[in-house]
PDB file of N, CA and C in Angstrom:
ATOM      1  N   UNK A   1      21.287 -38.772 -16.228  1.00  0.00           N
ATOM      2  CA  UNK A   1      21.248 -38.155 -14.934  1.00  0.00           C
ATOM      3  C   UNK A   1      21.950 -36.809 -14.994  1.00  0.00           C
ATOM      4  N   UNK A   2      21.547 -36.302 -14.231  1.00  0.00           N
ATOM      5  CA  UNK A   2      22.003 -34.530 -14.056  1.00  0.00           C
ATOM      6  C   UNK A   2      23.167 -34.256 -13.068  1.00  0.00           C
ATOM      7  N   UNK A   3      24.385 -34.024 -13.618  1.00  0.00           N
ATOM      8  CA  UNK A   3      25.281 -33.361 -12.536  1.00  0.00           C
ATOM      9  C   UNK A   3      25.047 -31.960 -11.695  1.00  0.00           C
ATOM     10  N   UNK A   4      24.214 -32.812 -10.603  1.00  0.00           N
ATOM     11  CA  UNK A   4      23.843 -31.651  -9.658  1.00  0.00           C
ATOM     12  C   UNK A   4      24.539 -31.214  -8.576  1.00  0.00           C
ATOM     13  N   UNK A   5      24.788 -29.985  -8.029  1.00  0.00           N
ATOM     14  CA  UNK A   5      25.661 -29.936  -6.722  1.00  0.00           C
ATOM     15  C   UNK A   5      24.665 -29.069  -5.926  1.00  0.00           C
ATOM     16  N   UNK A   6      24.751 -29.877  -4.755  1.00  0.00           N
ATOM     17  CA  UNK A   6      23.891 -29.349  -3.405  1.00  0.00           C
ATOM     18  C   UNK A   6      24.502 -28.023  -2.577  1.00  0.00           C
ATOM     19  N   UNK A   7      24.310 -26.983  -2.316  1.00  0.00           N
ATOM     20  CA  UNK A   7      24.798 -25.686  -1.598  1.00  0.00           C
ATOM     21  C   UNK A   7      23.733 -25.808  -0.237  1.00  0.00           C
ATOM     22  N   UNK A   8      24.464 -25.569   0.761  1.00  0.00           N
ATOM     23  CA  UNK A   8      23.792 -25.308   1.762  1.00  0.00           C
ATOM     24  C   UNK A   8      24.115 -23.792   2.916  1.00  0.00           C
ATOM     25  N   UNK A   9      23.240 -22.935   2.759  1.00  0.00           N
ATOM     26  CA  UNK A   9      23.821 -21.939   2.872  1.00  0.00           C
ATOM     27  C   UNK A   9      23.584 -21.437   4.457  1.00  0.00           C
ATOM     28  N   UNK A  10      23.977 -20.868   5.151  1.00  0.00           N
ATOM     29  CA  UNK A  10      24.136 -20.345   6.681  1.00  0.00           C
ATOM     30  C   UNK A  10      23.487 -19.314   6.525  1.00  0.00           C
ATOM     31  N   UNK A  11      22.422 -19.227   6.859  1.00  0.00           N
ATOM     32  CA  UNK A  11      21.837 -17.756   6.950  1.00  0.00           C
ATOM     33  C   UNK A  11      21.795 -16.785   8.643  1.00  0.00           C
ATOM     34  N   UNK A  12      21.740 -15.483   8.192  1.00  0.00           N
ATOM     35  CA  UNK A  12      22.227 -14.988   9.776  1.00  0.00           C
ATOM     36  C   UNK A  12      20.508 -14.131   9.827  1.00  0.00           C
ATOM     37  N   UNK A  13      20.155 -15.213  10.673  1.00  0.00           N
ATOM     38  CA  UNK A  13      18.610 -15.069  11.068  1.00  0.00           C
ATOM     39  C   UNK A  13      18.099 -13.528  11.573  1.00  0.00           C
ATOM     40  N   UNK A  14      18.845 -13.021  12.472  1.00  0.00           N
ATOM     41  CA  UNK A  14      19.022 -11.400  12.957  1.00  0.00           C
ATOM     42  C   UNK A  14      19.001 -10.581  11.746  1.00  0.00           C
ATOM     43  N   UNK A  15      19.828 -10.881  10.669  1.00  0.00           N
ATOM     44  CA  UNK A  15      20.450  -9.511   9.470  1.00  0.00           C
ATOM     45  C   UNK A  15      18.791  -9.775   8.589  1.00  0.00           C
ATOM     46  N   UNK A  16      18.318 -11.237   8.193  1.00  0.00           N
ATOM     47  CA  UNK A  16      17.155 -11.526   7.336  1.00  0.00           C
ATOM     48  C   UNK A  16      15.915 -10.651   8.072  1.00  0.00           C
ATOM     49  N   UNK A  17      15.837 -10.796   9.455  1.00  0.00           N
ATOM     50  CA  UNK A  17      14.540 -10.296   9.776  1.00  0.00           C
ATOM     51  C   UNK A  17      14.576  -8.752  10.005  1.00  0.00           C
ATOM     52  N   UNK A  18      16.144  -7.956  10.452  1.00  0.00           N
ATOM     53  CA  UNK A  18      16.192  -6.737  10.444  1.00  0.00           C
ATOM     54  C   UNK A  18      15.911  -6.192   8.905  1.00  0.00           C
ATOM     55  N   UNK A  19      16.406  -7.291   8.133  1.00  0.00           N
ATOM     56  CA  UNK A  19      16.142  -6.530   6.229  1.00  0.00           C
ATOM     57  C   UNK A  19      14.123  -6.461   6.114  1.00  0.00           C
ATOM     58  N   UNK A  20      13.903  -7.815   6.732  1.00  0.00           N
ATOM     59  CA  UNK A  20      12.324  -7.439   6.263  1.00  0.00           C
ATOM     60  C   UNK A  20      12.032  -6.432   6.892  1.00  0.00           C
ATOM     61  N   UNK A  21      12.049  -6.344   8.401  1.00  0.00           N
ATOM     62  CA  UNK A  21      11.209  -5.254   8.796  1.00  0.00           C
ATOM     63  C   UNK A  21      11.632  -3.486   8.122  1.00  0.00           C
ATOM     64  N   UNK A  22      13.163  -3.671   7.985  1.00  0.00           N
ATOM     65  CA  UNK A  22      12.952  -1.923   6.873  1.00  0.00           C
ATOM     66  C   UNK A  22      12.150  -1.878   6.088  1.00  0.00           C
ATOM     67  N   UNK A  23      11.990  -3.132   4.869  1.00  0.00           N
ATOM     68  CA  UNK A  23      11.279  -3.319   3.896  1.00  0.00           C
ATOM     69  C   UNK A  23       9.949  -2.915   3.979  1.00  0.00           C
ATOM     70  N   UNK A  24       9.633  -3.560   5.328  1.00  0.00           N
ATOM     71  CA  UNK A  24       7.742  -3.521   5.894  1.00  0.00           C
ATOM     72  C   UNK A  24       7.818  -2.061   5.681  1.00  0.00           C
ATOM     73  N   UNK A  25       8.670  -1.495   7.067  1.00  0.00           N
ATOM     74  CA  UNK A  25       8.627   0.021   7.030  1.00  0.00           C
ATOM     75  C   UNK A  25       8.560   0.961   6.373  1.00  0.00           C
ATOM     76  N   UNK A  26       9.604   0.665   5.091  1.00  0.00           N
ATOM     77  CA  UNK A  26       9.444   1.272   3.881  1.00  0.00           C
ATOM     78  C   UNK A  26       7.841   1.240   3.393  1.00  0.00           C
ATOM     79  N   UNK A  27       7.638  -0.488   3.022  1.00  0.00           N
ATOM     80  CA  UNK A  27       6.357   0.085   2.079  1.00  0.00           C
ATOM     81  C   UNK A  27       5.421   0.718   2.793  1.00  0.00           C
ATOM     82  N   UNK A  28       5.086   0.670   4.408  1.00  0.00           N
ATOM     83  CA  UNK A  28       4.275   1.357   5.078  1.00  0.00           C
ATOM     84  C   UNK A  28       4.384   2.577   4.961  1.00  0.00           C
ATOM     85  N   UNK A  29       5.215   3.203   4.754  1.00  0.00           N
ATOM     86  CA  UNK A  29       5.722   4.695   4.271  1.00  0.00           C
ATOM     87  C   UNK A  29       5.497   5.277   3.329  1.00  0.00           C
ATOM     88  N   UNK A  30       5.578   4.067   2.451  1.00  0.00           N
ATOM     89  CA  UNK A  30       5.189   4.479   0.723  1.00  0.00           C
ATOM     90  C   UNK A  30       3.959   4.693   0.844  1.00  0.00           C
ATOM     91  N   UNK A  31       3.382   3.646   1.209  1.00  0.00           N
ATOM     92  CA  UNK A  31       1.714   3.590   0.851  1.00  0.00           C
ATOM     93  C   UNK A  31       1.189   4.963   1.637  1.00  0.00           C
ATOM     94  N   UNK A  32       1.381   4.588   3.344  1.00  0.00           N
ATOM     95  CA  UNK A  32       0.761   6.014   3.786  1.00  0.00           C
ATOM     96  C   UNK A  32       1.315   7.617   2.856  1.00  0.00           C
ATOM     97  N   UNK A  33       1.826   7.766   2.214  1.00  0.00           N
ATOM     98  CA  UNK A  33       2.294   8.878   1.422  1.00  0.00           C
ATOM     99  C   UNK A  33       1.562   9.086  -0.009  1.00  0.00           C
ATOM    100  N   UNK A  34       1.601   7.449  -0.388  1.00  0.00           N
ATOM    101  CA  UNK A  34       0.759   7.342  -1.343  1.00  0.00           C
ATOM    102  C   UNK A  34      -1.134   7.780  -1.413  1.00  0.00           C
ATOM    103  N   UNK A  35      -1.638   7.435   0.170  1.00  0.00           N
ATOM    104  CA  UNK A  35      -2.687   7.646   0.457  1.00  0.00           C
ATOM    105  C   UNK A  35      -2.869   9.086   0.508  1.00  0.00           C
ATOM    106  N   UNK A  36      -2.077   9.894   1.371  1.00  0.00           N
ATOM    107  CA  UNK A  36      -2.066  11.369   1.867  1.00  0.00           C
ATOM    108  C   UNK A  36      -1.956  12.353  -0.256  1.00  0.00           C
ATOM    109  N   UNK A  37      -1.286  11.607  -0.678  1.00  0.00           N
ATOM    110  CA  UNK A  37      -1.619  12.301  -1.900  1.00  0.00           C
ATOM    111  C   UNK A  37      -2.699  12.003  -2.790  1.00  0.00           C
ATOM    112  N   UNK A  38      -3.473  11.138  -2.237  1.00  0.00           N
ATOM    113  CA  UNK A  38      -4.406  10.188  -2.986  1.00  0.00           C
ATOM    114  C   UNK A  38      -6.091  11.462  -2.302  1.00  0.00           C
ATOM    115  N   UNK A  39      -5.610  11.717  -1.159  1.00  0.00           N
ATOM    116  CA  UNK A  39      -6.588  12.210  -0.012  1.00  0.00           C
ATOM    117  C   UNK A  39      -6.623  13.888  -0.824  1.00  0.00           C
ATOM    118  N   UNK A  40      -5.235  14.344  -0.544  1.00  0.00           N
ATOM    119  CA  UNK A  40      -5.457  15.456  -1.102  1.00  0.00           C
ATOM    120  C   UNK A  40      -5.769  15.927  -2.384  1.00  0.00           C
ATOM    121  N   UNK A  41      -5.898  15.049  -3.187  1.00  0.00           N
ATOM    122  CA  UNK A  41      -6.056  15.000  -4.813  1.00  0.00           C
ATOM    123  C   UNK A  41      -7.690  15.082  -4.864  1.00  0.00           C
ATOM    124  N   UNK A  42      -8.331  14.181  -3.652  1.00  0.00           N
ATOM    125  CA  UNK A  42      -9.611  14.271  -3.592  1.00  0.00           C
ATOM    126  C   UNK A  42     -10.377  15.606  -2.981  1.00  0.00           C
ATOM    127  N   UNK A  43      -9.298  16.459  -2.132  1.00  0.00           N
ATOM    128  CA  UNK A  43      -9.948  17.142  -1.788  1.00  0.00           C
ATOM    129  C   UNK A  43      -9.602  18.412  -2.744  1.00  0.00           C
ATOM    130  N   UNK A  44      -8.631  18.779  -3.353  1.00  0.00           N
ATOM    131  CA  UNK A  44      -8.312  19.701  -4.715  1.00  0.00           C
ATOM    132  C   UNK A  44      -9.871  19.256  -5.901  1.00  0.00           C
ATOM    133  N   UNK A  45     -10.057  17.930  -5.973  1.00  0.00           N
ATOM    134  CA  UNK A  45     -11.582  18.324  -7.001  1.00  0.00           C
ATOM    135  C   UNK A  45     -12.366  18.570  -6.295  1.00  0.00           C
ATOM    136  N   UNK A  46     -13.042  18.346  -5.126  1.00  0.00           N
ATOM    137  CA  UNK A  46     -14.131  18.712  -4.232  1.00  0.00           C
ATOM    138  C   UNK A  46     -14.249  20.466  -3.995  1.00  0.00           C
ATOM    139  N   UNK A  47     -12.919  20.830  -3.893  1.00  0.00           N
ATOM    140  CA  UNK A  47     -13.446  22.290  -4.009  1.00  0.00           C
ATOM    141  C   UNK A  47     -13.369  22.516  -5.208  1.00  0.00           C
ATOM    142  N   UNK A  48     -12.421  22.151  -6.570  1.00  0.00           N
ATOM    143  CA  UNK A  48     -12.976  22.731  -7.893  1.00  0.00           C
ATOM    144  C   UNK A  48     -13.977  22.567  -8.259  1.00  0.00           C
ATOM    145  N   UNK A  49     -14.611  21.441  -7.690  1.00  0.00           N
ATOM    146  CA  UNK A  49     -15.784  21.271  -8.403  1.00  0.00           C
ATOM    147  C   UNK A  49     -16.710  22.021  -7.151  1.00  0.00           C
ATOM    148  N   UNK A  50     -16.684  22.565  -6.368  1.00  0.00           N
ATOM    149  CA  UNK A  50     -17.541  23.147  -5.058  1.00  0.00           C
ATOM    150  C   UNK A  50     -18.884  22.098  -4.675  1.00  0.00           C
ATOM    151  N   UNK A  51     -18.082  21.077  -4.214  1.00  0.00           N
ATOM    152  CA  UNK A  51     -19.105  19.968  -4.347  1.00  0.00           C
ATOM    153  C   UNK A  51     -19.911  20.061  -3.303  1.00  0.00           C
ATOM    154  N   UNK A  52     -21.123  19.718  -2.615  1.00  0.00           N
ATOM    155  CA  UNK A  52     -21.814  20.051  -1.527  1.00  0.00           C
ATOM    156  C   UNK A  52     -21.083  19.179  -0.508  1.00  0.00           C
ATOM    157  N   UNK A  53     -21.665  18.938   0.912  1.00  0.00           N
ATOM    158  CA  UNK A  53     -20.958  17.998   1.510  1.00  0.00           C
ATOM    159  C   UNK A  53     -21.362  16.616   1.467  1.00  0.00           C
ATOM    160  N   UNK A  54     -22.891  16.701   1.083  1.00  0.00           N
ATOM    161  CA  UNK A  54     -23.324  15.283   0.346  1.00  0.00           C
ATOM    162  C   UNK A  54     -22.414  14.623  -0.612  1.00  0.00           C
ATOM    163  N   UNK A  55     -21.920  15.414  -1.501  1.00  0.00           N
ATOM    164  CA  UNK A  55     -21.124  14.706  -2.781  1.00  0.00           C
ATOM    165  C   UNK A  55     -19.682  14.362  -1.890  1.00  0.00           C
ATOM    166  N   UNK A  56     -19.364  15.163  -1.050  1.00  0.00           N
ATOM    167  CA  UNK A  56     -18.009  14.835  -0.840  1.00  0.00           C
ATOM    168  C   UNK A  56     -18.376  13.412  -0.026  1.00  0.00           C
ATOM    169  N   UNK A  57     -19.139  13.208   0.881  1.00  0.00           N
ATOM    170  CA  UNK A  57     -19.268  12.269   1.649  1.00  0.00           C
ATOM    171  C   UNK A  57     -19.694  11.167   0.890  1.00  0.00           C
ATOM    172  N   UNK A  58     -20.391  11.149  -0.492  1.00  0.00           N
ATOM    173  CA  UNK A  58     -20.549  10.042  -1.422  1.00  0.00           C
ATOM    174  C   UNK A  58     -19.395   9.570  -2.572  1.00  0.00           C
ATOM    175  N   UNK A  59     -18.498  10.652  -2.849  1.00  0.00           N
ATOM    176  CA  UNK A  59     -16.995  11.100  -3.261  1.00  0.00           C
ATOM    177  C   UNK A  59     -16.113   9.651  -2.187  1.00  0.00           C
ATOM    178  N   UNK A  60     -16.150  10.232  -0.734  1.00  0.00           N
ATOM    179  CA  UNK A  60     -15.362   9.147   0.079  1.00  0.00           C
ATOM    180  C   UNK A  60     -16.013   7.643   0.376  1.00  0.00           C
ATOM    181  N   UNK A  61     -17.110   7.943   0.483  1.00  0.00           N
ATOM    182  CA  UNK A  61     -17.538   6.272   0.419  1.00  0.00           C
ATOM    183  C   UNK A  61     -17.016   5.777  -1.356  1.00  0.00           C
ATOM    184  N   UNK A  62     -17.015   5.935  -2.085  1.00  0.00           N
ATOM    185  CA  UNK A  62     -16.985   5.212  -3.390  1.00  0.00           C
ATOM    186  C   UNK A  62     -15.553   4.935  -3.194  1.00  0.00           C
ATOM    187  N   UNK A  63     -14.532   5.815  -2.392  1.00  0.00           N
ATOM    188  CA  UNK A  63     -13.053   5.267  -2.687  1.00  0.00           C
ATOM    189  C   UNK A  63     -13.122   4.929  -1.400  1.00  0.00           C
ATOM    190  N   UNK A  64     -13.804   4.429  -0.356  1.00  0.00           N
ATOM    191  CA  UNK A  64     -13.404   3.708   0.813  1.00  0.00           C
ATOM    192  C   UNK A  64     -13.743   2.174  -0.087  1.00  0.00           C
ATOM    193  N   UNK A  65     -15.242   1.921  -1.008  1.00  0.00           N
ATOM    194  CA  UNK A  65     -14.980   0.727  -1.535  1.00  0.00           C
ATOM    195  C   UNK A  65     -14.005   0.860  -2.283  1.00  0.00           C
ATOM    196  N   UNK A  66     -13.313   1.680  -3.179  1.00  0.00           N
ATOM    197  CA  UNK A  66     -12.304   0.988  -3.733  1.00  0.00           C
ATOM    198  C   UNK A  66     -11.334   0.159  -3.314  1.00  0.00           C
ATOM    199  N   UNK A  67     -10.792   1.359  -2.367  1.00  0.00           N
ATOM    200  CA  UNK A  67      -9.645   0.614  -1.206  1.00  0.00           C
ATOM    201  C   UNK A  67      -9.779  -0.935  -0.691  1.00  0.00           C
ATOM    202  N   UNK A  68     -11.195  -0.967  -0.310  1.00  0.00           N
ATOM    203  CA  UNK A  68     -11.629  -2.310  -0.020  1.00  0.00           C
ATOM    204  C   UNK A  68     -11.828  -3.264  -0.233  1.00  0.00           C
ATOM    205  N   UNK A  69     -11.984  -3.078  -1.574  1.00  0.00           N
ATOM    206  CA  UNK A  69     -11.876  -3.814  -3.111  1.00  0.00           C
ATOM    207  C   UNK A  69     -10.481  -4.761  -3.459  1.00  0.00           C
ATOM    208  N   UNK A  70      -9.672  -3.276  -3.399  1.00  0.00           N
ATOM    209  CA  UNK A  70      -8.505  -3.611  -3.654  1.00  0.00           C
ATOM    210  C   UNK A  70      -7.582  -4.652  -2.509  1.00  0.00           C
ATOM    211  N   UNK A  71      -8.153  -4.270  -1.515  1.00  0.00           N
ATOM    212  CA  UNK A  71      -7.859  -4.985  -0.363  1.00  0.00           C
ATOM    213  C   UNK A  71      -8.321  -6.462  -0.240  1.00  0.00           C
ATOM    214  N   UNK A  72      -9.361  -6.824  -0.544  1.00  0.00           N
ATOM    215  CA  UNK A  72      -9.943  -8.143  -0.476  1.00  0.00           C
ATOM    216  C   UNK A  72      -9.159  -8.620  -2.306  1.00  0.00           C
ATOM    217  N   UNK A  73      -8.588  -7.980  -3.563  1.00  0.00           N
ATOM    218  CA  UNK A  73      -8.226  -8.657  -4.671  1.00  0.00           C
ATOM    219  C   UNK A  73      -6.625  -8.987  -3.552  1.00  0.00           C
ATOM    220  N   UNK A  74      -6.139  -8.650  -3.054  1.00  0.00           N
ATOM    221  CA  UNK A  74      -4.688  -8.800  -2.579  1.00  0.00           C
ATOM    222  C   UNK A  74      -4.828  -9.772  -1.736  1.00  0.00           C
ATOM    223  N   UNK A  75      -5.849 -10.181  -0.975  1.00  0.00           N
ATOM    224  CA  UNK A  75      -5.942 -11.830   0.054  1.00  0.00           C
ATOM    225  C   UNK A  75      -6.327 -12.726  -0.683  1.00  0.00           C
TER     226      UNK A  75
END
């Protein structure tokens, strides 16, 4: 048999849920920042490449599926 010892710990329900929601906030921050450089990266090749507005609009559908993609591998 295993000398086990039981801990039972008091948690302060207020401090746990104020820590997640920075956390949320944070990554919501990250990501939208992450996107806005993701956006402008797309639009820096669209004019190097002087793409028509067809390409750009087939350019954003291919990374709206990505996103979406990526979105349905994460559920």
């Amino acid at each position: 048999m295993r000398n086990t010892e039981t801990r039972n710990f008091k948690a302060d329900v207020d401090a746990l849920n104020a820590m997640l929601s920075k956390a949320k906030k944070e990554q919501r921050s990250d990501d939208a920042l992450a996107v806005s450089i993701h956006i402008a990266a797309l639009a820096i090749h669209a004019r190097k490449k002087e793409m028509s507005a067809a390409e750009i609009i087939d350019l954003l559908d291919r990374e709206a599926e990505r996103y979406e993609n990526q979105a349905r591998e994460l559920h």
